[in-house]
Protein backbone atom coordinates (compact mmCIF):
# COMPACT_ATOMS: atom_id res chain seq x y z
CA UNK A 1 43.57 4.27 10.89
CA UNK A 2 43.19 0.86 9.23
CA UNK A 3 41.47 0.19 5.73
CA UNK A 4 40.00 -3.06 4.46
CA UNK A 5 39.90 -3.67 0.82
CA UNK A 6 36.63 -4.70 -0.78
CA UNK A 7 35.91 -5.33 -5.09
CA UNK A 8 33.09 -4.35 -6.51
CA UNK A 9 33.51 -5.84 -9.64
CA UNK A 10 36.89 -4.61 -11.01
CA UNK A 11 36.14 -1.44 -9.12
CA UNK A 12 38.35 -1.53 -5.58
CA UNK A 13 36.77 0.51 -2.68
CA UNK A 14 38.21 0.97 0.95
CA UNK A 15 36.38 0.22 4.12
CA UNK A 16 37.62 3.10 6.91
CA UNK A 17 37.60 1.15 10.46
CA UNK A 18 35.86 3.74 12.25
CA UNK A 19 36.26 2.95 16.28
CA UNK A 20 34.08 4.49 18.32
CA UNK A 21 35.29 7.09 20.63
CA UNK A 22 38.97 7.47 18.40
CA UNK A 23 40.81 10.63 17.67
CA UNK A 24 39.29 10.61 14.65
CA UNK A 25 35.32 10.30 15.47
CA UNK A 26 36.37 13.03 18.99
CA UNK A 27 38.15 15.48 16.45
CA UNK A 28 35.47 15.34 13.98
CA UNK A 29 32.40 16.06 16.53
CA UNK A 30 34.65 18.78 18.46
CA UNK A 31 35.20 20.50 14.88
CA UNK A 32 31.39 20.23 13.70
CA UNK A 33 29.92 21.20 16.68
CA UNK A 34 32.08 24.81 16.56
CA UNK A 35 31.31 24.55 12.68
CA UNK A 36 27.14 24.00 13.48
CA UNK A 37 27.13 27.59 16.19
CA UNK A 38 28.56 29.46 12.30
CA UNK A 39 27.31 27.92 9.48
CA UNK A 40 24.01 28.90 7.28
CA UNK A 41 20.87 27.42 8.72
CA UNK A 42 19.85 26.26 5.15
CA UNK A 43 21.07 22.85 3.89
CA UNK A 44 21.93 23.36 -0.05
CA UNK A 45 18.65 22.99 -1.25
CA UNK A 46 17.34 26.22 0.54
CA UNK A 47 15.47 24.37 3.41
CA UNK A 48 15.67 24.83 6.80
CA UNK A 49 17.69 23.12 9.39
CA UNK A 50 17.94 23.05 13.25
CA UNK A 51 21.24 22.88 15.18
CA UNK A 52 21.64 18.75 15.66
CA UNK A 53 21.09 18.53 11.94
CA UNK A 54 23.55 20.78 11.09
CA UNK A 55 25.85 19.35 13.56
CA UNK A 56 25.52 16.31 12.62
CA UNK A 57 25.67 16.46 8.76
CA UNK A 58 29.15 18.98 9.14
CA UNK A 59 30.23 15.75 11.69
CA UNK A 60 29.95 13.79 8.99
CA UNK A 61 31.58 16.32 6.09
CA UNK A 62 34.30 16.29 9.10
CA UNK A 63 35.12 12.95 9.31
CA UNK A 64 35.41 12.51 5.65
CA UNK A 65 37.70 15.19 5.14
CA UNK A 66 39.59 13.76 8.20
CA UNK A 67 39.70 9.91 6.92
CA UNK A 68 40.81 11.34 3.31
CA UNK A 69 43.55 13.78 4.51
CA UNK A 70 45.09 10.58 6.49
CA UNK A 71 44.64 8.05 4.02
CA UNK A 72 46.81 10.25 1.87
CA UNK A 73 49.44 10.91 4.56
CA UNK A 74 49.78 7.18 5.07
CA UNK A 75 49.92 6.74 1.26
CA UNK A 76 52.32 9.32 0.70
CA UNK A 77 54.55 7.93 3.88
CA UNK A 78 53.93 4.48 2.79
CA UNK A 79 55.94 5.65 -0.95
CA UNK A 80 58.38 7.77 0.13
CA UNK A 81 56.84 10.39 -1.08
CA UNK A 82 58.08 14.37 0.70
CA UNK A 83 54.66 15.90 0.56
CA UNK A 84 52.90 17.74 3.67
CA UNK A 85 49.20 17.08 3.62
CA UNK A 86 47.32 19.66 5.65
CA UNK A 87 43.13 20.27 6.26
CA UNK A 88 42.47 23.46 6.66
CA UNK A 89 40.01 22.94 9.64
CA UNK A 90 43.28 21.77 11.53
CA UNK A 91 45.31 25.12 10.81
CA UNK A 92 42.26 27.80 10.55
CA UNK A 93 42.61 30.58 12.79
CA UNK A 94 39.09 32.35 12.26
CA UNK A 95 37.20 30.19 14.40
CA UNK A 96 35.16 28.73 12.27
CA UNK A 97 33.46 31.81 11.28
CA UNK A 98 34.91 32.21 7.56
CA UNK A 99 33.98 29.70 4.51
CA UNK A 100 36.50 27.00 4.10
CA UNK A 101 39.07 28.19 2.19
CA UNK A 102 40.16 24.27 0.69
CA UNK A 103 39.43 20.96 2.14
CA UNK A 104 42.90 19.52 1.64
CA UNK A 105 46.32 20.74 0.44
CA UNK A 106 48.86 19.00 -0.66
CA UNK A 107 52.78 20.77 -0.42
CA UNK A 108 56.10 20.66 -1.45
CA UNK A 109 58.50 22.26 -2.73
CA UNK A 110 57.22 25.93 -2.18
CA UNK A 111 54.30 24.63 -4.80
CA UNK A 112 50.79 23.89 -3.50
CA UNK A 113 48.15 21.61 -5.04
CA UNK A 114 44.64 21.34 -3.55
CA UNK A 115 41.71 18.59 -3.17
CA UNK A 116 38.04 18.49 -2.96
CA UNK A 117 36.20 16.04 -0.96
CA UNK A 118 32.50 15.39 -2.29
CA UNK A 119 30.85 13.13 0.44
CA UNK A 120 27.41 11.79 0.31
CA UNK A 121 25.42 9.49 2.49
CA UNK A 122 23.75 6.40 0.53
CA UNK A 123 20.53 5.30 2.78
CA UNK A 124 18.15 3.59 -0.12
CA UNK A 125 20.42 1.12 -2.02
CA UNK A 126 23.11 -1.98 -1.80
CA UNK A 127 26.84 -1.22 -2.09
CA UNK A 128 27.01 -2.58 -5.30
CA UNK A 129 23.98 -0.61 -6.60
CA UNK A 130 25.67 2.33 -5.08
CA UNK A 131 28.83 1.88 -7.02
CA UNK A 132 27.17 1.17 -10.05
CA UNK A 133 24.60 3.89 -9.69
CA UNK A 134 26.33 6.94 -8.06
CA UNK A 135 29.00 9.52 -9.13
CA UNK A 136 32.15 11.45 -8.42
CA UNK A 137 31.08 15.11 -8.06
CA UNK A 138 32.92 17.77 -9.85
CA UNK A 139 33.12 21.47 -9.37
CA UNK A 140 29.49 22.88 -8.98
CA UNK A 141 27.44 26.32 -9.42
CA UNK A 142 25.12 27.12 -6.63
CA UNK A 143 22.18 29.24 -6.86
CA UNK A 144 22.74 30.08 -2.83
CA UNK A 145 25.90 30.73 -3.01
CA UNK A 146 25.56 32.49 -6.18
CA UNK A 147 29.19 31.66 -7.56
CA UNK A 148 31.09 29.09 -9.52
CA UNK A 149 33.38 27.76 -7.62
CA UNK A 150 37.06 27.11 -8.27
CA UNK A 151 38.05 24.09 -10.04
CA UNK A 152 40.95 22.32 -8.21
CA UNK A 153 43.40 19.62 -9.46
CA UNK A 154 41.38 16.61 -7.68
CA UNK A 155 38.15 15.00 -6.42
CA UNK A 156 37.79 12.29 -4.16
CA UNK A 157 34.77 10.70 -3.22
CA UNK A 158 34.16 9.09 0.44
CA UNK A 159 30.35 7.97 1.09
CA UNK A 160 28.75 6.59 3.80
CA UNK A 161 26.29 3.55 3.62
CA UNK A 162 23.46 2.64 5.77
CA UNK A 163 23.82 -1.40 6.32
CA UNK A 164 19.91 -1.59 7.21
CA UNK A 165 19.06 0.35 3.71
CA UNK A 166 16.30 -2.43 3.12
CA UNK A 167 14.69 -1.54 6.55
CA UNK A 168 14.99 1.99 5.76
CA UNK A 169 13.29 2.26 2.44
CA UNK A 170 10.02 0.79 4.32
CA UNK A 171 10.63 2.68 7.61
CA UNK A 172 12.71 5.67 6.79
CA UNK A 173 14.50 5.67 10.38
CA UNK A 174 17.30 6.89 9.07
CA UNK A 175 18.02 10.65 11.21
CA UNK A 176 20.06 13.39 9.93
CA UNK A 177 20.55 14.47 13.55
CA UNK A 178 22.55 11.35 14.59
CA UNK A 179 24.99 10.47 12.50
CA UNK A 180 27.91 9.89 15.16
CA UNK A 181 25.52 7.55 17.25
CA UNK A 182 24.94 5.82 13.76
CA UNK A 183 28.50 5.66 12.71
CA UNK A 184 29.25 4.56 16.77
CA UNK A 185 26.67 1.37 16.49
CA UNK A 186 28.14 0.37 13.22
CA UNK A 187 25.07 1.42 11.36
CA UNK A 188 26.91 4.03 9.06
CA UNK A 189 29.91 2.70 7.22
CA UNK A 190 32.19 5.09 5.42
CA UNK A 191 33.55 3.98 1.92
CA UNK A 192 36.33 5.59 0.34
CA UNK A 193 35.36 4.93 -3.40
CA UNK A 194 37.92 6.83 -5.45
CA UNK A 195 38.03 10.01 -7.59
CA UNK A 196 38.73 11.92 -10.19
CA UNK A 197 41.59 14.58 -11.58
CA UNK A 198 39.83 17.98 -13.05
CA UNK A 199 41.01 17.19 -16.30
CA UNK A 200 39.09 13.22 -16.27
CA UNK A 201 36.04 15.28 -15.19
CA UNK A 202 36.45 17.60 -17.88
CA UNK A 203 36.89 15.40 -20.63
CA UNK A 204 34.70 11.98 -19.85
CA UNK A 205 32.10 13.57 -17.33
CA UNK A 206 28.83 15.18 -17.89
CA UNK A 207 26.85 18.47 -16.12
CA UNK A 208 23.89 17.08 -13.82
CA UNK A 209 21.64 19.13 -11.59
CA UNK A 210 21.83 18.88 -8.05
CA UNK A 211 18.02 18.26 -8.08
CA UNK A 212 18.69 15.11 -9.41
CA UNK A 213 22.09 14.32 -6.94
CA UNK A 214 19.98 15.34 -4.30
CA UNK A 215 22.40 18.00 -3.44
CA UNK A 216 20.33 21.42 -4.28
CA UNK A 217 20.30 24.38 -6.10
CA UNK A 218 23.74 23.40 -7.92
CA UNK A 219 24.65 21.98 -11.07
CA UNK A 220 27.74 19.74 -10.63
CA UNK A 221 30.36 18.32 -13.20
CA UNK A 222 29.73 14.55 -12.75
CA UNK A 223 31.38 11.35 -13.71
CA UNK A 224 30.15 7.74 -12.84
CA UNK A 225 32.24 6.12 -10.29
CA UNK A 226 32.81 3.14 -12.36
CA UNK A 227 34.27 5.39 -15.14
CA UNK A 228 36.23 7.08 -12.95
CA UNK A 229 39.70 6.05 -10.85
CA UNK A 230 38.84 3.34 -8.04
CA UNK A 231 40.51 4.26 -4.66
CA UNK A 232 43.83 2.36 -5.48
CA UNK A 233 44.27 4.41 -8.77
CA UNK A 234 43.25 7.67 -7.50
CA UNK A 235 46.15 7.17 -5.05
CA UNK A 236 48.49 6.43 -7.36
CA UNK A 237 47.22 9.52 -10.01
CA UNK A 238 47.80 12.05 -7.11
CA UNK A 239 50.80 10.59 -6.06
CA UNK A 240 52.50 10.60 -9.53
CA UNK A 241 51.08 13.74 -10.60
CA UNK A 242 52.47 15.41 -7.08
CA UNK A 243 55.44 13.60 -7.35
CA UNK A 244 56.49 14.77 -10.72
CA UNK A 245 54.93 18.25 -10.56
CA UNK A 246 57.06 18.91 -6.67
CA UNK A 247 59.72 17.15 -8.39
CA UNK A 248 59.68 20.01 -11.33
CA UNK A 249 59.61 22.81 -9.15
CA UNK A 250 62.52 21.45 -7.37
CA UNK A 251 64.54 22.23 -10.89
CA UNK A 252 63.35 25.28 -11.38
């Protein structure tokens, strides 16, 4: 999978090259359409949802994880770096029927480090606006679900764009039941914007309702994108914290 690299001010961004009908794109809708036959008919603000809408909005969760997970690999390979990067929709055994139990994990070393991957779809604004506007999301607490969840070591943040966003704020054409038809015609591009470790969120970010991140009945742990680590930095943090973390429970 190839990247291109695009500046948004000082803020660097990757481009995924997203060819239609690629391992990739086939993996992703073979995985969300088993995912859409278990999952909760309710999107995360409580409302209701038929089957291509849920297929096609876990396609698109799918396909993020999936670009993330071998960004890292090629990263990692790229460095040197000895560390096993697995998704867990690629080694579940329940058949889809359980909650994820991580998006990513990172090994080595007998020692285990995991990462979230927040991703959003962008259909009103320009890039730039996006990247000045949006944020990394944090851990959350969700009224649904009714739990905190688990803070884990990182965040990264993929989002998708919509290139006719001016036609869409006049039209709104945009369909949550055809993403991989979008992302196939070139319509949907998916940005890989950077992240954050827990500890950045923790100590520069903020607590935002998901109201106002249109993501629901959850209050995340937020930090602008600009404030936080642009894709090439991210890559780098996770790499040097892995590396010297694996490299410490060598010597133990």
């Amino acid at each position: 999978m190839k990247f291109e690299q695009i500046s948004i001010g000082d803020h660097l961004i990757l481009r995924a090259n997203l060819e239609n009908g690629s391992e990739s794109i086939s993996l992703a809708q073979n995985q969300a359409f088993k995912k859409a036959e278990k999952v909760h008919k309710d999107a995360p603000s409580g409302r209701k949802r038929n089957f291509d809408e849920i297929r096609s909005q876990n396609f698109l969760g799918t396909l993020a994880d999936i670009v993330c997970a071998r960004l890292l690999k090629a990263y990692f390979k790229k460095h040197h770096l000895d560390i096993c990067v697995t998704r867990y929709d690629d080694v579940r055994t329940d058949d889809f029927e359980d909650h994820d139990q991580y998006d990513i994990k990172l090994s080595s070393q007998g020692r285990d480090y995991l990462v979230e991957i927040r991703s959003s779809v962008c259909i009103y604004m320009p890039l730039n606006s996006m990247i000045r506007n949006w944020q990394i999301l944090g851990p959350y607490a969700s009224s649904v679900k009714g739990v905190t969840e688990t803070e884990k070591p990182f965040y990264l943040r993929p989002i998708y764009h919509l290139s006719s966003f001016e036609e869409n704020k006049k039209t709104n054409k945009y369909q949550r039941t055809s993403a991989d038809e979008m992302i196939g015609r070139g319509e949907l591009q998916l940005y890989f914007v950077g992240g954050a470790t827990n500890a950045i969120l923790q100590a520069k970010g903020r607590n935002e309702a998901g109201q106002e991140l249109k993501q629901g009945n959850a209050e995340f742990r937020v930090l602008d994108i600009t404030d936080g680590l642009d894709a090439k930095e991210v890559l780098e943090v996770i790499g040097q914290i892995a590396k010297k973390e694996f490299a410490g429970s060598e010597n133990e």
